[in-house]
Protein backbone atom coordinates (compact mmCIF):
# COMPACT_ATOMS: atom_id res chain seq x y z
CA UNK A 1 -2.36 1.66 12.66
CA UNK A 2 -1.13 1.60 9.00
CA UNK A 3 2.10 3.37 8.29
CA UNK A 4 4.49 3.93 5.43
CA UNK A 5 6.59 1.88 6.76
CA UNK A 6 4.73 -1.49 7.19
CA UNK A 7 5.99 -4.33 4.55
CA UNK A 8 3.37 -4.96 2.21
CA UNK A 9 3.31 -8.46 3.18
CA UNK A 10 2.65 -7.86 6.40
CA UNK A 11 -0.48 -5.05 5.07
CA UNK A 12 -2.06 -7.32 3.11
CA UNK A 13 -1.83 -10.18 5.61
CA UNK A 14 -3.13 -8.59 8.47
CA UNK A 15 -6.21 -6.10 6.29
CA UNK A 16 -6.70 -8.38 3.20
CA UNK A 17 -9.13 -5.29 1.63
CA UNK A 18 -6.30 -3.46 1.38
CA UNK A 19 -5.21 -5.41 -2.10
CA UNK A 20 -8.17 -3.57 -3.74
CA UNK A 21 -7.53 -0.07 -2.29
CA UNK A 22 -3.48 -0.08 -3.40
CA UNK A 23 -4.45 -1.69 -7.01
CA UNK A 24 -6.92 1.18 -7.98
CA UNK A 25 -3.73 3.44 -6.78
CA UNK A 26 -1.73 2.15 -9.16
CA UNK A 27 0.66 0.05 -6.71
CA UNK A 28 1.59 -2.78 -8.04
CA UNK A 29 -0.16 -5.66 -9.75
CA UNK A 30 -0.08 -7.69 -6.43
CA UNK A 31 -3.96 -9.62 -7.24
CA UNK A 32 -1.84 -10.87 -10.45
CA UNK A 33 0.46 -12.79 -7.95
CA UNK A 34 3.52 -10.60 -8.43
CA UNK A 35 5.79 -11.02 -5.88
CA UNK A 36 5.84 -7.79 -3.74
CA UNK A 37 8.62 -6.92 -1.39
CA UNK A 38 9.56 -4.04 0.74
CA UNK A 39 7.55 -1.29 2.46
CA UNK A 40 4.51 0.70 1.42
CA UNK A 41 6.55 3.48 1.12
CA UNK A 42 8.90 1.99 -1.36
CA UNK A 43 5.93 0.65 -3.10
CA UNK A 44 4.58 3.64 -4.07
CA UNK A 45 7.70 5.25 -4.44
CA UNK A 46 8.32 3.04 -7.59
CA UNK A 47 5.36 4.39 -8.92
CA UNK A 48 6.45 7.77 -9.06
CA UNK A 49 4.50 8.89 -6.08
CA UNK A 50 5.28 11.90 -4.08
CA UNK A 51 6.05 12.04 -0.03
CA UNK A 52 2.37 14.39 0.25
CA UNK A 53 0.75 11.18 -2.00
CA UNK A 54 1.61 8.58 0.04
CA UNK A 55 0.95 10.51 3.56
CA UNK A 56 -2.82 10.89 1.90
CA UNK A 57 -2.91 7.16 0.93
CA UNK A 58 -1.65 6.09 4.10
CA UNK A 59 -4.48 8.14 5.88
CA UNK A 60 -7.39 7.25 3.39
CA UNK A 61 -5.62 3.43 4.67
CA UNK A 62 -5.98 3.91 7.72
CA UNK A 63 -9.79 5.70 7.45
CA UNK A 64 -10.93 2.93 5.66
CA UNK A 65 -9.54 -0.28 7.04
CA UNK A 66 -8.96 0.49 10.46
């Protein structure tokens, strides 16, 4: 199960899909080969994204790659 919480190494690692889904969200520019550190959450924090967005990114995550 995917949580806010899981390192985004550790996401795209284990559901390599995943890079796809959190680039057309706006999170980070990790196909470019940006290193990317730190949690989901903190991810899309940076972008400006509220608690309610990530929860529903998290579960459209978890609908799709699970």
């Amino acid at each position: 199960m995917i949580t806010k919480d899981v390192f985004i190494e550790e996401l795209i690692t284990f559901y390599p899909s995943s890079v796809n889904y959190l680039s057309q969200k706006g999170i980070r520019c990790i196909v470019c080969g940006e290193p990317v550190w730190g949690t989901l959450e903190e991810a899309c924090t940076e972008k400006g994204l509220t608690s309610e967005e990530i929860d529903l990114i998290v579960n459209e995550m978890n609908k799709l790659l699970t």
